[in-house]
Protein backbone atom coordinates (compact mmCIF):
# COMPACT_ATOMS: atom_id res chain seq x y z
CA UNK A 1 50.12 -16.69 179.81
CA UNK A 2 53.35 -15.77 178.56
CA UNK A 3 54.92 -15.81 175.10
CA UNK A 4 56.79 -18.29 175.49
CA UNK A 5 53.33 -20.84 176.62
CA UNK A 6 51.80 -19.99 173.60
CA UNK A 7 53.91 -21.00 171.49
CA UNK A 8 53.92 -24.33 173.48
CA UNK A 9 49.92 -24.84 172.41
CA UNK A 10 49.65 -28.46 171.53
CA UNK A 11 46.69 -27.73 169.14
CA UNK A 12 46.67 -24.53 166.45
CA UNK A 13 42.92 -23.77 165.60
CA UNK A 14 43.93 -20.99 163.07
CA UNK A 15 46.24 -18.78 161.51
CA UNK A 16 45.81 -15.35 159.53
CA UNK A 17 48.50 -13.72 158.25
CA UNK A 18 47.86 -10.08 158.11
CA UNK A 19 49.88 -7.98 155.23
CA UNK A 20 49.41 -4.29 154.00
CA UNK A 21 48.43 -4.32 150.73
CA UNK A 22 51.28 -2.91 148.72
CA UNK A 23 50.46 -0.44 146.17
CA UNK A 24 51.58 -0.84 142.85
CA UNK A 25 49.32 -0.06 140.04
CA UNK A 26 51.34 3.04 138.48
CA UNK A 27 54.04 0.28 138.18
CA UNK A 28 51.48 -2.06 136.54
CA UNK A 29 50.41 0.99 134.51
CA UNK A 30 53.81 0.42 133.05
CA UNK A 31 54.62 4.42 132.44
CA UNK A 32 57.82 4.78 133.77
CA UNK A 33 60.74 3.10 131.76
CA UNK A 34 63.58 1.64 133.60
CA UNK A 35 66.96 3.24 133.07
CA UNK A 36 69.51 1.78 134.40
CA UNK A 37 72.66 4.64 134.94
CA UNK A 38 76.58 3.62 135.96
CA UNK A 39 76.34 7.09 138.65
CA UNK A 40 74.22 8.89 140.81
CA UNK A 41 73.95 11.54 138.77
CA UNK A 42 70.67 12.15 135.62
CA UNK A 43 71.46 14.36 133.25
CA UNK A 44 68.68 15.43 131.22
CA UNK A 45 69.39 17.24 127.74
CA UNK A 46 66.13 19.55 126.59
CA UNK A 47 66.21 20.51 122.78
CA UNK A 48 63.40 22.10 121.82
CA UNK A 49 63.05 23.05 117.86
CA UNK A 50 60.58 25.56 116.91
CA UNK A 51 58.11 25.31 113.46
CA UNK A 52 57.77 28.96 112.04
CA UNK A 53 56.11 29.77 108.61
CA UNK A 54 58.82 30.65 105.91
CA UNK A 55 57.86 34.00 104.00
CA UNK A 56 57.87 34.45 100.01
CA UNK A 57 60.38 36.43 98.81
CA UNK A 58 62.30 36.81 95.48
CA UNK A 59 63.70 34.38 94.27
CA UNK A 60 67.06 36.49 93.81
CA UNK A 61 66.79 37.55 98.01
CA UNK A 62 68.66 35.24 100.44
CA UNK A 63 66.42 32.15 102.64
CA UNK A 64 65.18 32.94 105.73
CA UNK A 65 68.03 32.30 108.74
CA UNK A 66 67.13 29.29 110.50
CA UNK A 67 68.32 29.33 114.27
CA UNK A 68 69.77 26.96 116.18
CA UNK A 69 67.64 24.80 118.29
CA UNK A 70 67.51 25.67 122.01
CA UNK A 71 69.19 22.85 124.22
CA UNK A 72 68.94 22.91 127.87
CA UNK A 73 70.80 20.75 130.50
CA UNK A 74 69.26 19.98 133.16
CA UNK A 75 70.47 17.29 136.20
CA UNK A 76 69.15 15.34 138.98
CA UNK A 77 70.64 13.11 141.53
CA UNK A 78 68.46 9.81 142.27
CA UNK A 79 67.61 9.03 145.95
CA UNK A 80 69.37 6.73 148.32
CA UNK A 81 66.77 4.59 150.22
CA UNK A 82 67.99 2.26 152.49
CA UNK A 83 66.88 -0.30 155.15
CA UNK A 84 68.35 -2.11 157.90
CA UNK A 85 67.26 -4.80 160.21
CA UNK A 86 68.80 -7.67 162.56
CA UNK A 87 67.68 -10.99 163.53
CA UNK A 88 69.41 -12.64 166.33
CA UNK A 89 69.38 -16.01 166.83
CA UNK A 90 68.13 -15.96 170.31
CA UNK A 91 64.78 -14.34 169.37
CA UNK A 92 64.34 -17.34 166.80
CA UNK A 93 64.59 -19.89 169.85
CA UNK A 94 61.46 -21.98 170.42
CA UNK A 95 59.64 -19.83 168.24
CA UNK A 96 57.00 -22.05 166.36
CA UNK A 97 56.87 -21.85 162.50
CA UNK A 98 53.85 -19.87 161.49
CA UNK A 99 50.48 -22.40 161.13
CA UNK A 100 52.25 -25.34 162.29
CA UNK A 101 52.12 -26.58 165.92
CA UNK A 102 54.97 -28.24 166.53
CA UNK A 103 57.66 -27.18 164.29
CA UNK A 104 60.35 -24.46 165.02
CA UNK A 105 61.39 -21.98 162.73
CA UNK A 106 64.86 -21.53 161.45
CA UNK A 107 66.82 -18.57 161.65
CA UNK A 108 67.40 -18.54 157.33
CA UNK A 109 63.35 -18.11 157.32
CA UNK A 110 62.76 -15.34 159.77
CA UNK A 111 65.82 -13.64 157.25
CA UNK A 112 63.92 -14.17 154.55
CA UNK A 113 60.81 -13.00 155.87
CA UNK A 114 62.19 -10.04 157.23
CA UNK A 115 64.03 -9.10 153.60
CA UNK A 116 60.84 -9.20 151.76
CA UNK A 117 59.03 -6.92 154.27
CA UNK A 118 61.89 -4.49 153.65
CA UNK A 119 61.17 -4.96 150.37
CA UNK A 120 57.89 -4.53 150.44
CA UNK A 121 58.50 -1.30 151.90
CA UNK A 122 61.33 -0.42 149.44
CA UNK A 123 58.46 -1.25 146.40
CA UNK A 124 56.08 1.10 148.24
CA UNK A 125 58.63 4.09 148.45
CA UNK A 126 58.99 3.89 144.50
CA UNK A 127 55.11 3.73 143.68
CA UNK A 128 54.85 6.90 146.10
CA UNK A 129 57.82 8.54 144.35
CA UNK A 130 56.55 7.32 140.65
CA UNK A 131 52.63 9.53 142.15
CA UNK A 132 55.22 12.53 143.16
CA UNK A 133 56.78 12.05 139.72
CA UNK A 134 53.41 12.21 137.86
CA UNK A 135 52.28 15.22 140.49
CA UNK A 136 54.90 17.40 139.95
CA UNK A 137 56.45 16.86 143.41
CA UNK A 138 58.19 13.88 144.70
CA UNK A 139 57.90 14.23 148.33
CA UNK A 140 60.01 12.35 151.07
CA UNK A 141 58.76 9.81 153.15
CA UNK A 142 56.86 12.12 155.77
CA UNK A 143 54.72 13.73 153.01
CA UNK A 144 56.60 17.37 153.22
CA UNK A 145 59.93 17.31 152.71
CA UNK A 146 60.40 18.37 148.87
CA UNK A 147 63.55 15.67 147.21
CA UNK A 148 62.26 17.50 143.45
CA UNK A 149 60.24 19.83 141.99
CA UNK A 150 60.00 19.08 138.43
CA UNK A 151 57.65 22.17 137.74
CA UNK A 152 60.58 24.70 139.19
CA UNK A 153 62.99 22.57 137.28
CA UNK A 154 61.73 22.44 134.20
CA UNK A 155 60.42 25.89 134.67
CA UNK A 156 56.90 25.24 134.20
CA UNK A 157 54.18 25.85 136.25
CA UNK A 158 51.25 23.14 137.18
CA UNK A 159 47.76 23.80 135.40
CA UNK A 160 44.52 22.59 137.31
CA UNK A 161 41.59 22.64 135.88
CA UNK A 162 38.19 22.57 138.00
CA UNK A 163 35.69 20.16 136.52
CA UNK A 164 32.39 21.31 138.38
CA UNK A 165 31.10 17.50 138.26
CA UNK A 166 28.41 18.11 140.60
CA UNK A 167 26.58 20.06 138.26
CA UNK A 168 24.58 19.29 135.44
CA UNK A 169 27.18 20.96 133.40
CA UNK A 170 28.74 17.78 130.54
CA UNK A 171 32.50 17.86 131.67
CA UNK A 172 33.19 16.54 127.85
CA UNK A 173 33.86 19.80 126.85
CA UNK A 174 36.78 20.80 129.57
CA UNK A 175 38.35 17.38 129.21
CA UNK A 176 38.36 18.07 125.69
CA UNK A 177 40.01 21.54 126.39
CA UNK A 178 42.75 20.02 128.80
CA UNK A 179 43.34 17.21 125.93
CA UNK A 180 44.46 19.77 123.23
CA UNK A 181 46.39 21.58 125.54
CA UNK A 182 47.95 18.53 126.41
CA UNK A 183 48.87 17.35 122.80
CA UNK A 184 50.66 20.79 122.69
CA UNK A 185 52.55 20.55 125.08
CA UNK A 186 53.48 16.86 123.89
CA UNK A 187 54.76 18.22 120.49
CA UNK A 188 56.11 15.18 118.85
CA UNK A 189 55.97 12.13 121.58
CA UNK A 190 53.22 9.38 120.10
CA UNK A 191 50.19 9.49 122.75
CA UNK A 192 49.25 5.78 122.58
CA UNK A 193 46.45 6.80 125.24
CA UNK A 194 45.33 8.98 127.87
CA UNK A 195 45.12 8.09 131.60
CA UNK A 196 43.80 9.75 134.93
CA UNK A 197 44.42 8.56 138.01
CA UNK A 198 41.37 9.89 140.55
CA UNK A 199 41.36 9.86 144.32
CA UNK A 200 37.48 7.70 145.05
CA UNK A 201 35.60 10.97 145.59
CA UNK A 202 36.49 12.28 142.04
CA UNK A 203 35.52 8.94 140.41
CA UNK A 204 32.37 9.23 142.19
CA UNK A 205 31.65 12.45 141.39
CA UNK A 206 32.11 11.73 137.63
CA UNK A 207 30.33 8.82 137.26
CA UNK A 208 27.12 10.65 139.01
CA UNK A 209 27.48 12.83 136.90
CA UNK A 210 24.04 13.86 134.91
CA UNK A 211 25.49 14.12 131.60
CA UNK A 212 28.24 11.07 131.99
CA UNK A 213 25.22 8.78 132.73
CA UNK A 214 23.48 10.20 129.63
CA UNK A 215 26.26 9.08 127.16
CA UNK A 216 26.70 5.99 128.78
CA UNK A 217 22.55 5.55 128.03
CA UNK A 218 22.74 7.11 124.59
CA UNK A 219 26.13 4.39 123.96
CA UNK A 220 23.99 1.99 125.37
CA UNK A 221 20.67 2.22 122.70
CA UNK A 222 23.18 0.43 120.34
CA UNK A 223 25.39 -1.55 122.34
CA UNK A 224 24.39 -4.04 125.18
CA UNK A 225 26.14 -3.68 128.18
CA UNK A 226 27.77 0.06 128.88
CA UNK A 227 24.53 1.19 131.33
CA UNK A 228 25.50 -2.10 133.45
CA UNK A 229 29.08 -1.51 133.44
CA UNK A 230 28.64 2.52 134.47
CA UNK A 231 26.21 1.11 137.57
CA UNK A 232 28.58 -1.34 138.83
CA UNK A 233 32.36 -1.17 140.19
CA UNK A 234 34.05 1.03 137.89
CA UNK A 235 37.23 1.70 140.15
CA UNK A 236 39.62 -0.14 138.02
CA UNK A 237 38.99 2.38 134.56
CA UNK A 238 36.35 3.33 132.74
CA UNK A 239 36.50 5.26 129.40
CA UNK A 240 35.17 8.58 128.82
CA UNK A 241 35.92 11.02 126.75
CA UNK A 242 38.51 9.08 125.37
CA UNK A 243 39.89 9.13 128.62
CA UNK A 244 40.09 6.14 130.88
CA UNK A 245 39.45 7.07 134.38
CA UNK A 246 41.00 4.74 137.29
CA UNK A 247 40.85 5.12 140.68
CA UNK A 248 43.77 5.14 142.92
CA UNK A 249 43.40 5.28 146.76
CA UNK A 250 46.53 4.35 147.96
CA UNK A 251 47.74 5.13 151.60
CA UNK A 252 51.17 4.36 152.84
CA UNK A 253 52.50 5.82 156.19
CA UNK A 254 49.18 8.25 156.78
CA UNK A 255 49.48 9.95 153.23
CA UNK A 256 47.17 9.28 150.72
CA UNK A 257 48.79 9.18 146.99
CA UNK A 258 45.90 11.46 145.97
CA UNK A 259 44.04 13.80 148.05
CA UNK A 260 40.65 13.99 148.24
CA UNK A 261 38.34 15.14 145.40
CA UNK A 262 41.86 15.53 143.07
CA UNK A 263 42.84 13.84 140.16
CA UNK A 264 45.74 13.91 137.91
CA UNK A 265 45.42 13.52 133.67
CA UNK A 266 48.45 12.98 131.64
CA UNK A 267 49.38 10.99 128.48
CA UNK A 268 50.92 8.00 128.26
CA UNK A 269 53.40 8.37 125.47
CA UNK A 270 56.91 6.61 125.10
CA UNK A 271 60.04 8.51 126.38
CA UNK A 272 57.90 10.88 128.70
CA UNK A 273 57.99 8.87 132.21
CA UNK A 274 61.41 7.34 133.06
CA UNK A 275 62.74 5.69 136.01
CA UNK A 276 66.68 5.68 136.92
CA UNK A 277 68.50 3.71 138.74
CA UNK A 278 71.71 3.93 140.07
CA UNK A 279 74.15 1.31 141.58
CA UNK A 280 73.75 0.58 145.54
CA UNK A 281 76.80 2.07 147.38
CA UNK A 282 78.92 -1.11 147.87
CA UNK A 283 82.21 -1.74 146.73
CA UNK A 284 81.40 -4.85 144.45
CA UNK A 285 78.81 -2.05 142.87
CA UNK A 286 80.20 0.94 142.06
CA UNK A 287 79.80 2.19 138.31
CA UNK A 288 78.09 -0.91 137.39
CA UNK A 289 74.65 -0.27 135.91
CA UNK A 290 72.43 0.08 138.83
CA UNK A 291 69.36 -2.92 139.74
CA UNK A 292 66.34 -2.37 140.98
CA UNK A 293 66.76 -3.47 144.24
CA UNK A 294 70.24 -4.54 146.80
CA UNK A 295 70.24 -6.76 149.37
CA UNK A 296 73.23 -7.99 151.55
CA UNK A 297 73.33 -10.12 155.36
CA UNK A 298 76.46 -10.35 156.94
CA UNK A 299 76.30 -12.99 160.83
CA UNK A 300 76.88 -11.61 163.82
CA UNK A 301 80.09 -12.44 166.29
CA UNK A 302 80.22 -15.89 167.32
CA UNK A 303 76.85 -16.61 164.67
CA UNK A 304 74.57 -15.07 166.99
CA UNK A 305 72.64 -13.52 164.32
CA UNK A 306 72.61 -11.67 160.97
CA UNK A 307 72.60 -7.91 160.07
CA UNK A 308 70.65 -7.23 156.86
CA UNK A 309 70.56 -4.03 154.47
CA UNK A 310 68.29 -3.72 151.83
CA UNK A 311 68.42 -0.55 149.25
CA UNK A 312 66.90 0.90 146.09
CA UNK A 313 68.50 3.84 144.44
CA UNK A 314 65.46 5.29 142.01
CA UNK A 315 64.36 8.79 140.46
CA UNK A 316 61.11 8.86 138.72
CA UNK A 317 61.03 11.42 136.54
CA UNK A 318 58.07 13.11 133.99
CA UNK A 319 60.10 14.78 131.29
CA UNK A 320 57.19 16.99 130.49
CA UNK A 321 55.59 18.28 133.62
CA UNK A 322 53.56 20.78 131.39
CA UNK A 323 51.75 17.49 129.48
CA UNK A 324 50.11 16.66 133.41
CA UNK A 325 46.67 18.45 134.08
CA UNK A 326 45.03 18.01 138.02
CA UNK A 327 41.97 17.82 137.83
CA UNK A 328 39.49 18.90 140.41
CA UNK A 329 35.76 17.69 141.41
């Protein structure tokens, strides 16, 4: 049977529709802020003012000399991701809609269809930038190629703390250790919480953990409900240690957002995740404040067909690399 029979089937019996499932909970998270720039160009400005203790001295001696705060410069340029596809009109002939038996499909839907999957793929590019942002590395689409190190940038180097969680050992005490540090590092910026994203092995390993289940028991003596909560699906957060823990196992393209047995801690604090993005690289577009996502179709000679482009023009960016701890199981 060719192609062309089947779509001729006088009767349909079903129709499944098989998507990827897009990943998009850092987005949901809502760290990153949206900055929309006129160029291609982020400029970052670093001024970092120091608190000393001021020494007594006679009141007849001079103050103490205050210096000048430190200001560093630092810039970036934001990626160019693009996407092209065609759809010619004679592909679109006799082709039956999708779950309907006798109805053809027009060449405006396959467009449409075939925008959104570029979109779709445009959306996943960003969450896997926005995990390279929060990780200290945002890698290029085959998983090696480095587009920024914000640890050699920011000249800082990446802290990882092992967490032994398959011991009996209560990992309170080196999340507790990793928090301070972190507040440190955070100087001023209001924490409103603090979030870890876990590959599934490092969730598991947690909640298994002897002494985790042992302050969820010792919560639960007082308050219905925490015991239950612990022993069921926990993958979307749970809160310990003032920490809420979420699983993320995310794969796009063969790479997994976080490896196995890894997780990463950070704060989530105003001004300390931001996303720009610049202006797509068409004339109607250039120095105008840039959208998060472009999409043009122009038709083929003779209407034969369309070409279509789709673009986003991000950078994800952690302005503290320092103030994100990996975690290990």
């Amino acid at each position: 049977m060719t192609l062309e029979d089947l779509f001729k089937l006088a009767s349909l019996t079903a129709s499944i529709q098989k998507l990827p499932l897009i990943p998009t909970k850092i987005g949901s998270l809502g760290l990153f802020a949206a900055k929309p720039i006129r160029t291609t160009q982020v400029v970052i400005d670093e001024e970092e003012g120091k608190l000393s203790l001021v020494a007594n001295t006679s009141r007849r001696a001079p103050g103490n000399q205050v210096a000048s705060r430190e200001r560093k410069t630092r810039s970036f340029t934001t990626t160019h991701l693009p996407e092209r596809s065609t759809v010619l009109a004679e592909d679109v002939q006799g082709l039956r809609s999708f779950e309907s038996e006798d109805q053809t499909t027009a060449v405006s839907t396959v467009v449409a269809e075939r925008l959104q999957d570029m979109k779709n793929n445009l959306v996943a590019t960003r969450e896997w930038q926005r995990m390279g942002a929060i990780k200290g590395q945002i890698l290029d689409a085959d998983g090696v190629t480095v587009i920024e190190d914000l640890y050699d940038a920011f000249g800082v180097t990446q802290v990882t703390k092992p967490m032994s969680l398959s011991t009996n050992t209560a990992p309170r005490t080196s999340l507790m250790d990793v928090v301070r540090q972190m507040d440190l590092k955070c100087g001023s910026l209001m924490i409103s919480k603090r979030q870890c994203l876990c590959s599934g092995t490092f969730l598991d390993a947690l909640v298994e953990n002897d002494a985790v289940k042992r302050a969820y028991d010792n919560w639960n003596s007082q308050n219905d409900g925490a015991a239950s909560r612990l022993a069921g699906d926990v993958r979307s957060g749970f809160v310990y240690a003032g920490i809420e823990f979420i699983e993320y196992t995310a794969v796009v393209s063969g790479h997994p957002f976080i490896a196995d047995g890894e997780a990463y801690l950070f704060p989530a604090a105003q001004g300390l995740f931001v996303e720009a993005l610049a202006p797509a690289n068409y004339s109607e577009t250039v120095n105008t404040l840039g959208l998060e996502f472009y999409a043009k179709a122009k038709p083929l000679d003779f209407d034969k067909g369309y070409d279509m482009e789709a673009q986003t023009n991000p950078l994800p960016l952690c302005l503290i690399p320092a103030a994100v701890f990996k975690l290990t199981a």
